[in-house]
Protein backbone atom coordinates (compact mmCIF):
# COMPACT_ATOMS: atom_id res chain seq x y z
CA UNK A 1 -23.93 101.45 -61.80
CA UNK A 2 -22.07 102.65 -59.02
CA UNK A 3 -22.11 100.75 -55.60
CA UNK A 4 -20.52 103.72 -53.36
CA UNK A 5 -20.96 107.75 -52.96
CA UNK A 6 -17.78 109.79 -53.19
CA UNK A 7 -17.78 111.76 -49.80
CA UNK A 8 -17.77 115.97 -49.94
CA UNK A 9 -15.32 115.30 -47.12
CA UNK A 10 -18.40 116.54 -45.22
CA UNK A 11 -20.43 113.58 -43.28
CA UNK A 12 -23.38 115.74 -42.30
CA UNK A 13 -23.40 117.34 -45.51
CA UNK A 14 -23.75 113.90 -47.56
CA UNK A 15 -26.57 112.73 -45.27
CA UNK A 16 -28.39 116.25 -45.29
CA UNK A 17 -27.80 117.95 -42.02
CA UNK A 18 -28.92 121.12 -41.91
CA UNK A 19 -26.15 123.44 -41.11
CA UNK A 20 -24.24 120.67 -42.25
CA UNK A 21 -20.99 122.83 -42.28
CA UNK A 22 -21.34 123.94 -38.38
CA UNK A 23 -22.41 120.33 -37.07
CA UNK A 24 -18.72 119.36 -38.78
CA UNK A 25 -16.96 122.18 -37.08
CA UNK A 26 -17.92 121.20 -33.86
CA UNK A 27 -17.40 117.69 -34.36
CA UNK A 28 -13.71 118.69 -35.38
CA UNK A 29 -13.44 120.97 -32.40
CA UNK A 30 -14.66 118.55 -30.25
CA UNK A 31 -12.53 115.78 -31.50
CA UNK A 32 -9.33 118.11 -31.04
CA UNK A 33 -10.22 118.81 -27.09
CA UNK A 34 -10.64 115.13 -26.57
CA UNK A 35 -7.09 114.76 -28.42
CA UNK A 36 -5.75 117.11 -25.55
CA UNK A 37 -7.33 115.63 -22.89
CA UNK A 38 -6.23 112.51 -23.56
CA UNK A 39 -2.71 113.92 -24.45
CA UNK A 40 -2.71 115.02 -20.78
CA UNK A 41 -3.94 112.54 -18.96
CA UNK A 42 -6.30 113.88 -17.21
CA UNK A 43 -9.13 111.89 -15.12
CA UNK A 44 -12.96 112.91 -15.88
CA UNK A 45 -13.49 114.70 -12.64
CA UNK A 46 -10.51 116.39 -13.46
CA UNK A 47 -11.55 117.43 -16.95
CA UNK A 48 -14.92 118.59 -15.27
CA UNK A 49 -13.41 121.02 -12.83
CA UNK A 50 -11.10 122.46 -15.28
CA UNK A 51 -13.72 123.00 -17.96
CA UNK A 52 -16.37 123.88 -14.98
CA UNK A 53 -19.12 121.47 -16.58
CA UNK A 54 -20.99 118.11 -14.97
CA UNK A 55 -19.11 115.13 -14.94
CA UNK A 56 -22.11 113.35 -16.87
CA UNK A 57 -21.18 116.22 -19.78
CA UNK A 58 -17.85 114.69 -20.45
CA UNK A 59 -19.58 111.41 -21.36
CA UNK A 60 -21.40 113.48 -24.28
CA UNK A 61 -18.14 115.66 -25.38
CA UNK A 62 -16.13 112.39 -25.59
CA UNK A 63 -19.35 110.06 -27.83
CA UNK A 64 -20.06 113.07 -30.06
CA UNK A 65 -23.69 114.28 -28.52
CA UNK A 66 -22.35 117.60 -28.96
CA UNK A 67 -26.66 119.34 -29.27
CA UNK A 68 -26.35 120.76 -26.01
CA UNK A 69 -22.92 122.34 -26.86
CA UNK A 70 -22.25 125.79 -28.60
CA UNK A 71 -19.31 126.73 -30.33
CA UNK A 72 -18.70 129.25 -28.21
CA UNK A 73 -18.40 127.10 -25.39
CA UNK A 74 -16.27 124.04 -27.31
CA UNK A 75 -14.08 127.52 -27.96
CA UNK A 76 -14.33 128.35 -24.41
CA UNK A 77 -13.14 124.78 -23.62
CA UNK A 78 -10.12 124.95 -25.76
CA UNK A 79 -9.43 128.04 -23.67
CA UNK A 80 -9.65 126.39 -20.36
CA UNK A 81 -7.37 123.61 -22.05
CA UNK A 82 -4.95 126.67 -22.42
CA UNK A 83 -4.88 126.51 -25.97
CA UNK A 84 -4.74 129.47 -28.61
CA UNK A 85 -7.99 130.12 -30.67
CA UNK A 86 -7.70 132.06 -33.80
CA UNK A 87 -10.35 132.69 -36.18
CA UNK A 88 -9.66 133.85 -39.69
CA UNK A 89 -12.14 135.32 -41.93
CA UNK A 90 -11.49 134.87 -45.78
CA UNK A 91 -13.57 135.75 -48.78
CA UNK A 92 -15.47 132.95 -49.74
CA UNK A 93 -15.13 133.78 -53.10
CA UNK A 94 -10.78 133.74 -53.28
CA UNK A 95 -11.02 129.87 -51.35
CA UNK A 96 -11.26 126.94 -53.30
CA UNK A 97 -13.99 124.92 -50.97
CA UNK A 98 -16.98 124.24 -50.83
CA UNK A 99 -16.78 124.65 -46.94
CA UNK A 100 -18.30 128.04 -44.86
CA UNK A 101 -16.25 126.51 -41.76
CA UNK A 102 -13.24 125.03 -42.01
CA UNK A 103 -11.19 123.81 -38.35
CA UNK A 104 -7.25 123.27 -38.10
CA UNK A 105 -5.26 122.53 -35.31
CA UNK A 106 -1.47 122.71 -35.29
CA UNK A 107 -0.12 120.46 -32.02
CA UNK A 108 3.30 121.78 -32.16
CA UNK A 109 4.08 125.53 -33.71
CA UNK A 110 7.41 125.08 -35.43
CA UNK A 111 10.09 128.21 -34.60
């Protein structure tokens, strides 16, 4: 008899989330703009001005509460951040996961 679950790699997914697959993404996205606000340094009233949200807001992106954000605007964060978004769409069919969504970030583009 077992004692553990092997993980899909997914968290909501293993717990059944619905749309266990965005819920990740954002998490992901949302852990990556913290990474690059704390990269730069910035103070929280800072971080609200730049990404023109309340200062009690930050408090949720940085603990995970992410219900009252939309992609679209953890995207639109990232752009405020000055960071490039780009979105490729693949046929699910030719990838080997079992994931609709999958988020990468690359701190440093090699030349």
């Amino acid at each position: 008899m077992e004692d553990y679950t092997v993980s899909s790699g997914n968290i909501f997914k293993d717990i059944g989330f619905a749309n266990a697959d965005e819920k990740f993404a954002k998490a992901k996205l949302a852990a990556i703009i913290n990474k690059i606000i704390k990269e730069k340094g910035y103070a929280s009233q800072e971080i609200a001005r730049i990404l023109n949200i309340h200062q009690s807001k930050i408090s949720d992106l940085e603990n995970g509460r992410l219900k009252s954000f939309s992609m679209e605007c953890l995207f639109s964060f990232l752009e405020a951040l000055d960071q490039h978004i780009e979105i490729t769409i693949s046929d699910k069919s030719k990838i080997k996961t079992e994931q609709n969504i999958t988020v990468a970030y690359l701190s440093q583009i090699m030349q």
